[in-house]
C-alpha atoms as a PDB file:
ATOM      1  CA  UNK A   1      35.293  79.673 -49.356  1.00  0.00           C
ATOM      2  CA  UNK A   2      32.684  77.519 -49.989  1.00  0.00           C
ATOM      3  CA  UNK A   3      33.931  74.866 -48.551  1.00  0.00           C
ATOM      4  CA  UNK A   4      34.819  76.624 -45.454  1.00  0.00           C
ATOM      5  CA  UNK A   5      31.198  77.606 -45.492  1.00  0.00           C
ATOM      6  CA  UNK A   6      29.901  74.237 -45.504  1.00  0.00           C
ATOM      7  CA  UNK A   7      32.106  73.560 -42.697  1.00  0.00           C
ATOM      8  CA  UNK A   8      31.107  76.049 -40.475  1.00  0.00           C
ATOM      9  CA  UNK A   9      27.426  75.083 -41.624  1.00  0.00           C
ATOM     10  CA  UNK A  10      28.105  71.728 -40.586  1.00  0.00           C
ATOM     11  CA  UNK A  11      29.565  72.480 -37.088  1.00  0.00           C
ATOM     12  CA  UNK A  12      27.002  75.150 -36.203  1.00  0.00           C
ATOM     13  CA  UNK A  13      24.176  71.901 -36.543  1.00  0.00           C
ATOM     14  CA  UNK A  14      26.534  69.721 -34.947  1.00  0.00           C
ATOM     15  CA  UNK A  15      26.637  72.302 -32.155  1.00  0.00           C
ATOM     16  CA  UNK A  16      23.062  72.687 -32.258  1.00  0.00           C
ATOM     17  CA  UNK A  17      21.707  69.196 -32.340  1.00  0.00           C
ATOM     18  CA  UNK A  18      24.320  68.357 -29.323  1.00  0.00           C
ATOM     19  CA  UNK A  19      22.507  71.377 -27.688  1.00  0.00           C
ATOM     20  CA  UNK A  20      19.357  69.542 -28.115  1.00  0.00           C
ATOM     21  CA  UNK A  21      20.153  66.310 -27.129  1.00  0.00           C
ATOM     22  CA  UNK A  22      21.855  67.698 -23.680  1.00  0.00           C
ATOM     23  CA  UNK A  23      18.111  69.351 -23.343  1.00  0.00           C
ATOM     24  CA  UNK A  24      16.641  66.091 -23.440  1.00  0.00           C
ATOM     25  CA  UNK A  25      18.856  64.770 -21.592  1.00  0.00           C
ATOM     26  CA  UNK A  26      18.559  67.178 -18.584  1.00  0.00           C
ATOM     27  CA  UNK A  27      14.598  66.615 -18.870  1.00  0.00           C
ATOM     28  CA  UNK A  28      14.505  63.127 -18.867  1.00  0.00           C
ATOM     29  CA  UNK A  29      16.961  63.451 -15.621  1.00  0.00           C
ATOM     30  CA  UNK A  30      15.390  65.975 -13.768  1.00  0.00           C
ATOM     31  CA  UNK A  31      11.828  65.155 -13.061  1.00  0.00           C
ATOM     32  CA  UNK A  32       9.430  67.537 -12.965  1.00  0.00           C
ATOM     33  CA  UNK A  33       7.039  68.712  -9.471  1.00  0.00           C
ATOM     34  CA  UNK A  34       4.564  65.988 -10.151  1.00  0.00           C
ATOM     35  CA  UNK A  35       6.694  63.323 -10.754  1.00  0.00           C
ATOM     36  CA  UNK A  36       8.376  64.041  -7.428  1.00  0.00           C
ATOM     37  CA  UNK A  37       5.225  64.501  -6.030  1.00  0.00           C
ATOM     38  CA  UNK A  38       4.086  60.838  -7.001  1.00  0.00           C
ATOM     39  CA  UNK A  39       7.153  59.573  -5.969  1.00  0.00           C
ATOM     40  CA  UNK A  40       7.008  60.886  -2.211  1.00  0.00           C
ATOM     41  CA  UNK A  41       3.181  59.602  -1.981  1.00  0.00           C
ATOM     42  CA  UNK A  42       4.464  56.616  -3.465  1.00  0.00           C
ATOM     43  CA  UNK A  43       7.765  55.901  -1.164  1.00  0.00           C
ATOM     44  CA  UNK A  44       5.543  57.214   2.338  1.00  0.00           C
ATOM     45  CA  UNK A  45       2.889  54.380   0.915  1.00  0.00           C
ATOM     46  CA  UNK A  46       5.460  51.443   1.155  1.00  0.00           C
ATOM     47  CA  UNK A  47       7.410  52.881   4.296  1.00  0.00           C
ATOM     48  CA  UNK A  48       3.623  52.360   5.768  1.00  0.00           C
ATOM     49  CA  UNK A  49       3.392  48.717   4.294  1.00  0.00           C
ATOM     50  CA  UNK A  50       6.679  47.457   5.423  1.00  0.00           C
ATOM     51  CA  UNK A  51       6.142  48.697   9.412  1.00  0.00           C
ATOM     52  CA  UNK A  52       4.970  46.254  11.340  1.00  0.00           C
ATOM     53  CA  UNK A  53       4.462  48.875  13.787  1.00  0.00           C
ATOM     54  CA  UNK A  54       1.739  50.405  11.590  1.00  0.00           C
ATOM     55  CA  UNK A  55       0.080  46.704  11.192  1.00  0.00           C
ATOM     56  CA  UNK A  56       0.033  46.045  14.800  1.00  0.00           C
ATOM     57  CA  UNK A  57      -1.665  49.200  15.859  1.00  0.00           C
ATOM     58  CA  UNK A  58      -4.488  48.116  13.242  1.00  0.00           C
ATOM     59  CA  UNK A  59      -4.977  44.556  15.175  1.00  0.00           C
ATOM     60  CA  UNK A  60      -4.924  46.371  18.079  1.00  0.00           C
ATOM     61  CA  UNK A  61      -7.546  48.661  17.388  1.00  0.00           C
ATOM     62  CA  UNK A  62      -9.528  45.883  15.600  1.00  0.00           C
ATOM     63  CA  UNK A  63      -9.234  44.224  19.054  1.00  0.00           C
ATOM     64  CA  UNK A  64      -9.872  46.980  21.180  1.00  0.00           C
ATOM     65  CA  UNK A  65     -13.219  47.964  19.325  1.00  0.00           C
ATOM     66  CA  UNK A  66     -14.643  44.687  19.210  1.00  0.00           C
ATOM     67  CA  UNK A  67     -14.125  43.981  23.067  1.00  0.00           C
ATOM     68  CA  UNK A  68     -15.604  47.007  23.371  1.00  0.00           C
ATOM     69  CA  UNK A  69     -18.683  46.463  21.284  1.00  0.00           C
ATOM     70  CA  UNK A  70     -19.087  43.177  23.061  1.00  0.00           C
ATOM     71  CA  UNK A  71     -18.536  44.011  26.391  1.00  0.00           C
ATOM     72  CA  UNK A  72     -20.888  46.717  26.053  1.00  0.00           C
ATOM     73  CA  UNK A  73     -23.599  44.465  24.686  1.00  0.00           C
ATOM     74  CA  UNK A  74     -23.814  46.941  21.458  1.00  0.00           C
ATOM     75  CA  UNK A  75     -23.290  44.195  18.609  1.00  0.00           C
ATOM     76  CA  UNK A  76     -26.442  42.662  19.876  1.00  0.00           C
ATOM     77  CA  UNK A  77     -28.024  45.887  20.269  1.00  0.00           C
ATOM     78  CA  UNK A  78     -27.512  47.553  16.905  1.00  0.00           C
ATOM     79  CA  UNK A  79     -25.358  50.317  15.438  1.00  0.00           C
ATOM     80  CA  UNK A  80     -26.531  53.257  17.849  1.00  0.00           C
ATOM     81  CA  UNK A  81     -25.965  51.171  20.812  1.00  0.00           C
ATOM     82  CA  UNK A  82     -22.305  50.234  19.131  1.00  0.00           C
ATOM     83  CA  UNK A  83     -21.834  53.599  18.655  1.00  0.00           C
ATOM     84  CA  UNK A  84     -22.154  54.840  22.050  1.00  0.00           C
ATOM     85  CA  UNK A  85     -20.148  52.142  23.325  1.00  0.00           C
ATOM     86  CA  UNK A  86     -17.089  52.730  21.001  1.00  0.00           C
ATOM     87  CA  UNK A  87     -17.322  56.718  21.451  1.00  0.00           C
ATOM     88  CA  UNK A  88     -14.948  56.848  24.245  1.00  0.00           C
ATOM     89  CA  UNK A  89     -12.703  54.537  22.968  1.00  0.00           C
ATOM     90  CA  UNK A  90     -12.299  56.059  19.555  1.00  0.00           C
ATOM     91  CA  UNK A  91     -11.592  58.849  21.452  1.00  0.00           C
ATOM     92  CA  UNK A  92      -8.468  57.897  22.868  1.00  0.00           C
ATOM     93  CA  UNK A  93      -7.022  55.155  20.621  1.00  0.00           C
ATOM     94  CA  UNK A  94      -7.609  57.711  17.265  1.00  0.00           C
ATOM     95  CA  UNK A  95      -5.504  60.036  18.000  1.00  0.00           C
ATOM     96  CA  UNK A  96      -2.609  57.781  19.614  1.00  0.00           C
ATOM     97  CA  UNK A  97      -2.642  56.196  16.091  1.00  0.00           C
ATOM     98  CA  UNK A  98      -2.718  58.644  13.682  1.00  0.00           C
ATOM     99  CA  UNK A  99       0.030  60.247  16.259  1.00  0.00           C
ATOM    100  CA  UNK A 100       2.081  57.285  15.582  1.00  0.00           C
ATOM    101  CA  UNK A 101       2.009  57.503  11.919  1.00  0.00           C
ATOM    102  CA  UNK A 102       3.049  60.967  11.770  1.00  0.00           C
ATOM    103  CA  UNK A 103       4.973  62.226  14.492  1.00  0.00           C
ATOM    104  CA  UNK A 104       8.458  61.270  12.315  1.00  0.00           C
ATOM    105  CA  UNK A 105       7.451  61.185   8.935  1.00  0.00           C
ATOM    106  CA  UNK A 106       9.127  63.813   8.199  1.00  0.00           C
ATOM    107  CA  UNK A 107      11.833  63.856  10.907  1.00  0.00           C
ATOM    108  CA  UNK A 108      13.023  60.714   9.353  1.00  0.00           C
ATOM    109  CA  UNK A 109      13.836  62.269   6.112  1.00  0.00           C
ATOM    110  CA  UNK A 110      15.779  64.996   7.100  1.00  0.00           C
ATOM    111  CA  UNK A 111      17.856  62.648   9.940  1.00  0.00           C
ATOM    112  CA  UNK A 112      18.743  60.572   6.079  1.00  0.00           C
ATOM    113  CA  UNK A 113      19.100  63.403   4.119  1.00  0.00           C
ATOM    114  CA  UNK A 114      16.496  63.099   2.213  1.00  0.00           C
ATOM    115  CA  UNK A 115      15.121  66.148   2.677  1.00  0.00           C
ATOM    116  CA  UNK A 116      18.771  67.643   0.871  1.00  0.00           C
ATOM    117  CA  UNK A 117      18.673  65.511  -2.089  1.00  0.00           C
ATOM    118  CA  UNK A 118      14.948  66.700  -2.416  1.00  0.00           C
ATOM    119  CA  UNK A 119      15.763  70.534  -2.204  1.00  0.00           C
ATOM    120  CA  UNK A 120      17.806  70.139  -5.341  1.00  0.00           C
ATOM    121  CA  UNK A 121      14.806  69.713  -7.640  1.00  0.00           C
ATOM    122  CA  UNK A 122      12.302  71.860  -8.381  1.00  0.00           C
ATOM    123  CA  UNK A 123      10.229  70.664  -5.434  1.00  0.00           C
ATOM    124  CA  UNK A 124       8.349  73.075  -3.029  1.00  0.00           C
ATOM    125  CA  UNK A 125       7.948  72.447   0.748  1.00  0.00           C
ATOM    126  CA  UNK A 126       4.346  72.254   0.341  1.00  0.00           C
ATOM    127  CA  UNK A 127       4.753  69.235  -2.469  1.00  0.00           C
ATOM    128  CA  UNK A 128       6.710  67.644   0.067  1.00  0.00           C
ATOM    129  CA  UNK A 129       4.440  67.722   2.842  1.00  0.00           C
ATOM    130  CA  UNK A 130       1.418  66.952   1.072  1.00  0.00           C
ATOM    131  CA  UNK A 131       3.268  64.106  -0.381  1.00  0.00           C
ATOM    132  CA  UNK A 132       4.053  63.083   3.015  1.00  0.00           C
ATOM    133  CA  UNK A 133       1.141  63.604   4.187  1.00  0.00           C
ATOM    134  CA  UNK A 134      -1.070  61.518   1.575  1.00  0.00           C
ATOM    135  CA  UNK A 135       0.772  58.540   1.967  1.00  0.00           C
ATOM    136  CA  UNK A 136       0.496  58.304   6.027  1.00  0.00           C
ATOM    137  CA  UNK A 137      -3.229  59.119   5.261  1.00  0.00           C
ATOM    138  CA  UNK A 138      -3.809  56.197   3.162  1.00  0.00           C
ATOM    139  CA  UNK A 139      -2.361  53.994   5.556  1.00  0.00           C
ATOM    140  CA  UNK A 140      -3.962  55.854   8.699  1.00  0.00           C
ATOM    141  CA  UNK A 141      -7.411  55.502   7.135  1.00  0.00           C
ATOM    142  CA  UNK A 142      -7.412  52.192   6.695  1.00  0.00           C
ATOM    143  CA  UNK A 143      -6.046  51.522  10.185  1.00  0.00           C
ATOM    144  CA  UNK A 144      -9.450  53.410  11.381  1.00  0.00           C
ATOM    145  CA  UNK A 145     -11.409  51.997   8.546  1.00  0.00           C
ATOM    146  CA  UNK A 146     -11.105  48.202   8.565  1.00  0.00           C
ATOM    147  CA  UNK A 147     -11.467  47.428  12.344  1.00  0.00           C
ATOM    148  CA  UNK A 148     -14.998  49.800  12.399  1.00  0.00           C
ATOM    149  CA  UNK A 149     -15.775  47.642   9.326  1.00  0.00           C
ATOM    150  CA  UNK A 150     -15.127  44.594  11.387  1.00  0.00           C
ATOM    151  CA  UNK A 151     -17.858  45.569  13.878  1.00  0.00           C
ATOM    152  CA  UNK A 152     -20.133  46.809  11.284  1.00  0.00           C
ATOM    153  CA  UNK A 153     -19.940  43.118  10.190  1.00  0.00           C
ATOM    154  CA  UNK A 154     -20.239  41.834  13.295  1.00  0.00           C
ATOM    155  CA  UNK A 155     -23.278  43.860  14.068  1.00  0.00           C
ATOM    156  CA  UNK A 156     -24.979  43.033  10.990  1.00  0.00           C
ATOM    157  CA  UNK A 157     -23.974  38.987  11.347  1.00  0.00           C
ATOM    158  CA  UNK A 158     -25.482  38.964  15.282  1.00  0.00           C
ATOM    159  CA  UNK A 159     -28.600  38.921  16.587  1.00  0.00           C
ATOM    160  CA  UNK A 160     -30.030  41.885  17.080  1.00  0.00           C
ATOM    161  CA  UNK A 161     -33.254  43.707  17.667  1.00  0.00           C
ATOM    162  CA  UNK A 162     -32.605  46.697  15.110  1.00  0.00           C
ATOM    163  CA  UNK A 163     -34.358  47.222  12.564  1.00  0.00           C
ATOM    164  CA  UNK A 164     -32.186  46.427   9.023  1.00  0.00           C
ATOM    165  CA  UNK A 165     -34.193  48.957   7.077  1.00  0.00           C
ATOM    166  CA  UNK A 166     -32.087  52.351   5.860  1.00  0.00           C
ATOM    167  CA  UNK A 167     -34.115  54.521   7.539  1.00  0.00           C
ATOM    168  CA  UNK A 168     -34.166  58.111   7.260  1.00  0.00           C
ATOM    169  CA  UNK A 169     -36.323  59.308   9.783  1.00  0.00           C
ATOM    170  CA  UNK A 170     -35.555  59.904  13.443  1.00  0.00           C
ATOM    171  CA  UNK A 171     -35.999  57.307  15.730  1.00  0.00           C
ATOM    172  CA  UNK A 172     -34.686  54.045  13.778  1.00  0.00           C
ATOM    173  CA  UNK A 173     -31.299  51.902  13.770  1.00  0.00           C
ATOM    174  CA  UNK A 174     -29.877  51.827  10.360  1.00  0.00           C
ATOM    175  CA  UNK A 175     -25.942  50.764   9.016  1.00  0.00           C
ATOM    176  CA  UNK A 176     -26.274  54.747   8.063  1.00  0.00           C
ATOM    177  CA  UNK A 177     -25.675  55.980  11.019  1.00  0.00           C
ATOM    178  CA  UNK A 178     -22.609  54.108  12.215  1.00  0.00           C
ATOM    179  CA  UNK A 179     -21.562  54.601   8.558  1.00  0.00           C
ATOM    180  CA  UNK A 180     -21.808  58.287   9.824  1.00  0.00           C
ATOM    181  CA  UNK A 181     -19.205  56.910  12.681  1.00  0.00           C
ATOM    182  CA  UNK A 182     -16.738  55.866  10.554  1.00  0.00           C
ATOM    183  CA  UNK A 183     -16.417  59.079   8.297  1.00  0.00           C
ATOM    184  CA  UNK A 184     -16.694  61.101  11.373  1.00  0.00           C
ATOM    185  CA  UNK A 185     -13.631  58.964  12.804  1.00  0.00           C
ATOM    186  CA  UNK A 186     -11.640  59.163   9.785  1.00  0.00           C
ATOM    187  CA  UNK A 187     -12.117  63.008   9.684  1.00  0.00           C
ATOM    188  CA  UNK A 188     -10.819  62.912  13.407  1.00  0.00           C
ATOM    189  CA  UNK A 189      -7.560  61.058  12.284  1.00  0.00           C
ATOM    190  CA  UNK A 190      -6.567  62.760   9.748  1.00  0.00           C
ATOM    191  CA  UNK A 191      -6.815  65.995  11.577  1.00  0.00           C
ATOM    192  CA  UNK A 192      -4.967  64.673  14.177  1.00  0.00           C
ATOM    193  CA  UNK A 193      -1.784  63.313  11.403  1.00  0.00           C
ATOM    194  CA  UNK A 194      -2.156  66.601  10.260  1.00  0.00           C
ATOM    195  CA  UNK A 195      -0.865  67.922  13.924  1.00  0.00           C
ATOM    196  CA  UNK A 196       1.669  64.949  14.202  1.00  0.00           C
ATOM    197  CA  UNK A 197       3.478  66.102  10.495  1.00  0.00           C
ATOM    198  CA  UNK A 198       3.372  69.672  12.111  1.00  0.00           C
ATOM    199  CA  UNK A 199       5.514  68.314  15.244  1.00  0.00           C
ATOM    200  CA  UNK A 200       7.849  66.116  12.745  1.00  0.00           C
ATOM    201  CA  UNK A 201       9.012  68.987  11.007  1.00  0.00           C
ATOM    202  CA  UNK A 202       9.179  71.210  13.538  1.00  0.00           C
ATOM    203  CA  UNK A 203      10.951  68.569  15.685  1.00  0.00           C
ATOM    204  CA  UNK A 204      14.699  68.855  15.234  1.00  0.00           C
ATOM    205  CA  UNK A 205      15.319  65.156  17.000  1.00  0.00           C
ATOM    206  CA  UNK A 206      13.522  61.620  17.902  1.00  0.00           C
ATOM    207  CA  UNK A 207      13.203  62.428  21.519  1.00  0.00           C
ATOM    208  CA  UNK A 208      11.902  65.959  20.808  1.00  0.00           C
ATOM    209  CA  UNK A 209       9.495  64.692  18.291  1.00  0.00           C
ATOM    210  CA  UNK A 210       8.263  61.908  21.152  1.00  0.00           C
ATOM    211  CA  UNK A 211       8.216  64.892  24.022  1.00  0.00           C
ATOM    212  CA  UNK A 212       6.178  67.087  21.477  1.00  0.00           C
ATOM    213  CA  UNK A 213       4.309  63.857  20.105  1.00  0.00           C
ATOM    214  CA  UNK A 214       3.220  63.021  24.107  1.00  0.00           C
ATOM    215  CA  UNK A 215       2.008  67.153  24.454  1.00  0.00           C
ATOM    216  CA  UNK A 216       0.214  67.685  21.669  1.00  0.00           C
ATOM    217  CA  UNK A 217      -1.785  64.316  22.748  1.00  0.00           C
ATOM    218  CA  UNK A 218      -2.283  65.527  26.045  1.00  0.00           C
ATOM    219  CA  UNK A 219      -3.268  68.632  24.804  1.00  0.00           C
ATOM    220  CA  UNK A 220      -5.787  67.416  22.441  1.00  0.00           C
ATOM    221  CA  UNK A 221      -7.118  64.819  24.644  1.00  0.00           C
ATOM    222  CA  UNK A 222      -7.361  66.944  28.421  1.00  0.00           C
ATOM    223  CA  UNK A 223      -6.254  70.726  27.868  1.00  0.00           C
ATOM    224  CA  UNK A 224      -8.636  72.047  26.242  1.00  0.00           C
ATOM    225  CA  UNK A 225     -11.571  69.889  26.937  1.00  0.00           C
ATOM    226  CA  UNK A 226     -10.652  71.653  30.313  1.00  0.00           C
ATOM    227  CA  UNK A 227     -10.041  74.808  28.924  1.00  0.00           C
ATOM    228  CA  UNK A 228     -13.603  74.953  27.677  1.00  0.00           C
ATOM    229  CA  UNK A 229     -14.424  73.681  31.015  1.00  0.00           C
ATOM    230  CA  UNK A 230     -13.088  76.228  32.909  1.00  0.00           C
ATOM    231  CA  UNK A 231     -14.044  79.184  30.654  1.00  0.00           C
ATOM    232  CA  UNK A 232     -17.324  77.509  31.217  1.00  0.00           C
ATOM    233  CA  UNK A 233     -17.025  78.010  35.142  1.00  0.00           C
ATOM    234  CA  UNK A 234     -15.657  80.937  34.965  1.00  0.00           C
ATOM    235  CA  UNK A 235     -18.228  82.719  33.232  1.00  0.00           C
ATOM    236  CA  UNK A 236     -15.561  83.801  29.854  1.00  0.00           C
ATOM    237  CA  UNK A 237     -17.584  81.260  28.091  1.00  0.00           C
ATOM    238  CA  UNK A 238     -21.284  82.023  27.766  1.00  0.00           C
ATOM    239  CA  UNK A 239     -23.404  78.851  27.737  1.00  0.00           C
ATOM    240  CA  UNK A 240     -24.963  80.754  24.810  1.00  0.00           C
ATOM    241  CA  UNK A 241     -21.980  79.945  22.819  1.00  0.00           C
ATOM    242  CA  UNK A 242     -20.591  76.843  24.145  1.00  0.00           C
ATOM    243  CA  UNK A 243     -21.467  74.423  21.288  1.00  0.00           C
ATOM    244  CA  UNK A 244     -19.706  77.023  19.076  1.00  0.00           C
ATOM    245  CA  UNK A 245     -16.739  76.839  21.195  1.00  0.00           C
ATOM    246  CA  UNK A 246     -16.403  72.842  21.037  1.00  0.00           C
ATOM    247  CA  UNK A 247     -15.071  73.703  17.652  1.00  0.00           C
ATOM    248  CA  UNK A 248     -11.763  74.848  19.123  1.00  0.00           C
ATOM    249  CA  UNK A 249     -11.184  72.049  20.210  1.00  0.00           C
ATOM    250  CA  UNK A 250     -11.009  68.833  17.552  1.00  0.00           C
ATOM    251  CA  UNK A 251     -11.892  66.304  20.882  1.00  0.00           C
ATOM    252  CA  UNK A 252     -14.881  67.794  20.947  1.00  0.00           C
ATOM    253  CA  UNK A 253     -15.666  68.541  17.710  1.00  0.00           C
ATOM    254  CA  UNK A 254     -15.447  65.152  17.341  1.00  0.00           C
ATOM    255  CA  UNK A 255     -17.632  64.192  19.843  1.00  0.00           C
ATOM    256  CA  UNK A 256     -20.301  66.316  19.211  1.00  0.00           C
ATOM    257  CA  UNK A 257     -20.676  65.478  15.685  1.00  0.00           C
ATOM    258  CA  UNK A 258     -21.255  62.171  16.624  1.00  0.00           C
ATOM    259  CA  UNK A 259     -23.704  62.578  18.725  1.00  0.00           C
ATOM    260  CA  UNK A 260     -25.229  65.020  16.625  1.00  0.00           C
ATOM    261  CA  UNK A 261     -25.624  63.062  13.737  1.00  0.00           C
ATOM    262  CA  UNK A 262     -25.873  59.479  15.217  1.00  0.00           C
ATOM    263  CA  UNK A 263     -27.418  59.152  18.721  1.00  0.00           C
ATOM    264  CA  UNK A 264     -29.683  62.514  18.327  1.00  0.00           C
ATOM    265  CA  UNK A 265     -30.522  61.457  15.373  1.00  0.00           C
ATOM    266  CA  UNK A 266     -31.398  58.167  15.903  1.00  0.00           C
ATOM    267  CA  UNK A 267     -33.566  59.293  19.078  1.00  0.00           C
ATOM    268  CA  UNK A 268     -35.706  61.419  17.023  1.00  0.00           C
ATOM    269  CA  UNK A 269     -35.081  63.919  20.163  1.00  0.00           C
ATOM    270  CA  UNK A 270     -32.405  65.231  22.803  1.00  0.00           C
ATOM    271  CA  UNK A 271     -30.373  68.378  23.577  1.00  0.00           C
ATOM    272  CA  UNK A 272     -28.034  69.792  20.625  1.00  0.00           C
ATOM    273  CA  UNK A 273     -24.394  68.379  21.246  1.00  0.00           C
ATOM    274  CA  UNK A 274     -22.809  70.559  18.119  1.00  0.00           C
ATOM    275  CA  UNK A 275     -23.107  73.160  15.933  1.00  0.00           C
ATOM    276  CA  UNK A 276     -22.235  70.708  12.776  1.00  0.00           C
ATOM    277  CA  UNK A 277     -21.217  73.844  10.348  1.00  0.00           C
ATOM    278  CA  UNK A 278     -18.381  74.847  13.117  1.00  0.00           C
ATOM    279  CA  UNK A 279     -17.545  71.766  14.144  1.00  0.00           C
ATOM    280  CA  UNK A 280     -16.577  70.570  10.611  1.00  0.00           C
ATOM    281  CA  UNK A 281     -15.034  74.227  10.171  1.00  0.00           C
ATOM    282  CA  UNK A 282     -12.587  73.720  13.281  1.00  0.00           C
ATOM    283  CA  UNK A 283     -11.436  70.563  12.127  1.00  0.00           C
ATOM    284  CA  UNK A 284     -10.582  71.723   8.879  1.00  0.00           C
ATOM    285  CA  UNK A 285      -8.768  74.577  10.564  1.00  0.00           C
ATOM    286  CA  UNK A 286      -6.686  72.713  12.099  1.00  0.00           C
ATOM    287  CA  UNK A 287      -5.952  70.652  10.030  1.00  0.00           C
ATOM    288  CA  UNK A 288      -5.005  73.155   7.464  1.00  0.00           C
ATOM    289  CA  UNK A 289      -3.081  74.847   9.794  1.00  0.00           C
ATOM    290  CA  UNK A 290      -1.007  72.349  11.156  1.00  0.00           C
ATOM    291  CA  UNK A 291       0.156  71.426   7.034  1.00  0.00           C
ATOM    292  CA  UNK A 292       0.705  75.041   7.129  1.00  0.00           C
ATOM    293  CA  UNK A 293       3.380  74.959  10.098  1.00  0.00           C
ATOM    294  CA  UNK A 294       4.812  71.864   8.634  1.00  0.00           C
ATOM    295  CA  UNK A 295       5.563  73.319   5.084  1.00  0.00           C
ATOM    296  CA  UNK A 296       6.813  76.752   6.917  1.00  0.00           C
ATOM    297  CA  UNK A 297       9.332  73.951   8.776  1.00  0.00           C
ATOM    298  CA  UNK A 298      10.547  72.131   5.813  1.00  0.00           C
ATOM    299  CA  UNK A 299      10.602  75.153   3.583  1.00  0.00           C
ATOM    300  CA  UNK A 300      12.871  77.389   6.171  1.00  0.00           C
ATOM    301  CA  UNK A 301      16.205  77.723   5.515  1.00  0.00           C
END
């Protein structure tokens, strides 16, 4: 009896410990929400590296904004000047970039199937598109950021007139306010990949991702600049309320808080351009909002 005692003993750890190691096993297998979350920022990060799309577009923009600043005489006029003469510009080439990181980051997953392998780990749609969406960012930001640093070095390396003192009153030049540009651009960018991560999930193909891609820049770059305009005419819009309105639309949120905070500024005087609290407020929203639409997308069944 006692032996069969000790058997049974023996077999119940065996049973046990086997238990445990098949516990460790499945842990070390199955990683957890973070660890996938890592990994997705990680993998977008080098899928940004390796295209060569993604590098051109940054010496294009480097190229674009200098002949601009040139052309425009700003580098030898200082960083207000520069700043006027690259609003436009930013503008349109912003948008059409952070477009183009984003508007088949996620369609390209799902088209390999990544998407399926990822559903069977304890990952949530919203881990996958901020995942996503952090690694384009990284990449988008320093598209925006290193050709507005080139002409920040260029203005500071040229002749100029401007005064090289950090002023903080109204009325002087100062690397702080085109410092002001580049935040306010990068802002504008990654609102704008937020929208473009919205249109690859929703998008159920590459041409319907490039027909949505082409709207939603038309959209944000004519529609409702003209939408305001014509509630404007019409007399829906009270001019009472129209730099509250510019929030709707990220364009001109954009544009006002540059002005706002950089040629206004600089001045000393002019006519407000934003309200800075809803500016900054609509461009949030949408960004958050488009995120939103793109985790509803991934996460329906």
């Amino acid at each position: 009896m006692s032996g069969e005692t000790g058997r049974g003993d023996g077999m119940a750890a065996g049973t046990a410990e086997e238990a445990a190691v098949s516990v460790d096993t499945d842990a070390r297998i199955t990683p957890d929400a973070s660890h996938l979350l890592r990994t997705i920022f990680a993998r977008e990060l080098r899928t940004v590296v390796r295209t060569r799309t993604f590098l051109l577009l940054g010496f294009a923009l480097t190229a674009v904004l200098l002949g601009a600043a040139w052309v425009g005489g700003g580098l030898g006029a200082g960083y207000v000047a520069t700043t006027v003469d690259l609003l436009t510009p930013l503008e349109l080439l912003v948008p059409i970039v952070a477009v183009a990181f984003g508007y088949r980051a996620v369609l390209g997953d799902e088209r390999r199937g990544e998407l399926d392998v990822l559903e069977t780990y304890p990952v949530k749609a919203w881990q996958i598109v901020v995942g996503v969406y952090l690694g384009r960012a990284v990449g988008l930001i320093a598209a925006v950021l290193v050709p507005l640093g080139f002409v920040g070095g260029a203005i500071a390396l040229s002749d100029t007139d401007a005064s090289p003192i950090y002023a903080t009153h109204g009325g002087a030049d100062s690397p702080i306010l085109f410092v002001r540009l580049i935040v306010l651009a990068i802002l504008f960018a990654l609102v704008v990949l937020a929208v473009a991560i919205a249109i690859s999930a929703v998008a159920s193909a590459a041409r319907s991702a490039l027909a949505l891609a082409v709207v939603a820049l038309v959209v944000l770059l004519v529609g409702l600049d003209l939408l305001l305009v014509y509630g404007l005419s019409t007399g829906f819009l009270a001019e009472t309320s129209l730099l509250h309105a510019l929030a709707l639309s990220p364009l001109s949120a954009f544009r006002g808080l540059v002005l706002e905070s950089v040629v206004v500024v600089a001045a000393g005087t002019g006519p407000e351009t934003a309200a800075p609290i809803a500016s900054i407020a609509g461009l949030l929203v949408w960004g958050l909002a488009s995120l939103a639409v793109a985790t509803w997308s991934v996460g329906r069944p």
